[in-house]
Protein backbone atom coordinates (compact mmCIF):
# COMPACT_ATOMS: atom_id res chain seq x y z
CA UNK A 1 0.00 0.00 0.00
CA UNK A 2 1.21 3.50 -0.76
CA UNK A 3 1.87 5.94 2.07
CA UNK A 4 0.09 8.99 1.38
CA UNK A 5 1.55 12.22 1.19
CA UNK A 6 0.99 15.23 3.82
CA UNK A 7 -0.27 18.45 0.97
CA UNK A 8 -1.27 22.29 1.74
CA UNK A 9 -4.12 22.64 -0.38
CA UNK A 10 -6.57 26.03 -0.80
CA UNK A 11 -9.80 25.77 -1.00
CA UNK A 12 -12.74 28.17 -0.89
CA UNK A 13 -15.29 27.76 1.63
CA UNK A 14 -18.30 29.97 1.69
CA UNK A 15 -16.30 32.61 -0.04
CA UNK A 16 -13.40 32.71 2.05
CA UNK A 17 -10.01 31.08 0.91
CA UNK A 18 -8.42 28.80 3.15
CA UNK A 19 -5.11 26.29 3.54
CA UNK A 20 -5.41 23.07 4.63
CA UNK A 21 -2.66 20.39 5.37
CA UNK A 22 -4.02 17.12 4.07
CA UNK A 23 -2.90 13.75 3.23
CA UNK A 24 -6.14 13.46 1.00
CA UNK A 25 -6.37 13.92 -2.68
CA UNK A 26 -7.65 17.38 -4.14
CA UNK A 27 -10.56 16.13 -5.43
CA UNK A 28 -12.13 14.34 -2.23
CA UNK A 29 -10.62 18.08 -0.40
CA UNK A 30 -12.55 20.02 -2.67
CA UNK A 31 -15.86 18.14 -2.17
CA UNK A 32 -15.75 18.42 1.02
CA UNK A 33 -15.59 21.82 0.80
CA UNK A 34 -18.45 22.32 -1.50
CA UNK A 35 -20.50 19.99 0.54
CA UNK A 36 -19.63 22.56 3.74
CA UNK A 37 -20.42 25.84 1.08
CA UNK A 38 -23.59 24.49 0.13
CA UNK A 39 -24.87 23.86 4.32
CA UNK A 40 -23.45 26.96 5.14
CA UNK A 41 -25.12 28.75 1.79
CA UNK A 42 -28.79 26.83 2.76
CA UNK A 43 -28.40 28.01 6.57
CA UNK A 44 -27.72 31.46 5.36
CA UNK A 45 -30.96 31.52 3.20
CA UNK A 46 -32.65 29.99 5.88
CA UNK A 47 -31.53 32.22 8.96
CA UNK A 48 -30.27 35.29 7.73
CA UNK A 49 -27.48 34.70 10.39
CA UNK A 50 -24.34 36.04 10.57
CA UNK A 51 -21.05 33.82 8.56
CA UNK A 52 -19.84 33.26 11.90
CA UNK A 53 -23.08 31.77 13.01
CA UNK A 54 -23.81 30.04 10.10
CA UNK A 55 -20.52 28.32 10.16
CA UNK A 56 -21.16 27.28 13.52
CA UNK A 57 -24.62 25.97 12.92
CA UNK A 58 -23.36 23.88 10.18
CA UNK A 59 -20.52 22.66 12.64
CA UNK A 60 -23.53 21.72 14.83
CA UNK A 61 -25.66 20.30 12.25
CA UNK A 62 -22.70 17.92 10.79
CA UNK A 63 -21.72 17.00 14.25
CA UNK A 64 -25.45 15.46 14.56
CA UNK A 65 -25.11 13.77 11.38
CA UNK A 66 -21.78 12.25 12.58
CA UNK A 67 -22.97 11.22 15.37
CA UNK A 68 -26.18 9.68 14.48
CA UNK A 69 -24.44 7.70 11.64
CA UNK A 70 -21.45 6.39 13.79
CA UNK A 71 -24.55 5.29 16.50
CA UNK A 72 -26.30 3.18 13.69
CA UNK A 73 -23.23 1.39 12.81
CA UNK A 74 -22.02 0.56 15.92
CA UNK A 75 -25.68 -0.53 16.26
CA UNK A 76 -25.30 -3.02 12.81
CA UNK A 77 -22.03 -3.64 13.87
CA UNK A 78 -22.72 -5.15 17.48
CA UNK A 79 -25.90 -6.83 15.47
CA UNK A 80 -23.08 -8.96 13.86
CA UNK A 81 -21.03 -10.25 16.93
């Protein structure tokens, strides 16, 4: 197996540039940051919040997601055993 490779990539999120040290490929980097854009974007419409607070609602809101899908597969997981 290859090792990866530690990069500093830019990408834009939400308008703002940033750099990010990643041992992922620019492609999966850059869809994650679309996929955070497009929360952040739909919050915004939603709200009317601030970019700080929208940011941090979409922290929030991918936290839950996280969460609730790491629960259901340690859920099918222990279903296995």
């Amino acid at each position: 197996m290859a090792q990866k490779t530690t990069t500093s990539q830019l990408v834009t999120i939400a308008g703002r540039e940033y750099r990010l040290s990643t041992d992922e490929d620019r492609e999966y980097v850059e869809q994650l940051a679309a996929y955070v854009t497009t929360r952040i974007y739909q919050i915004k419409r939603e709200t009317g919040a601030s970019p700080l607070d929208c940011a941090t609602l979409c922290a929030v809101m991918l936290a839950d997601e996280l969460n609730k899908l790491s629960a259901k597969l340690e859920k099918n997981t222990k279903g296995k055993t």
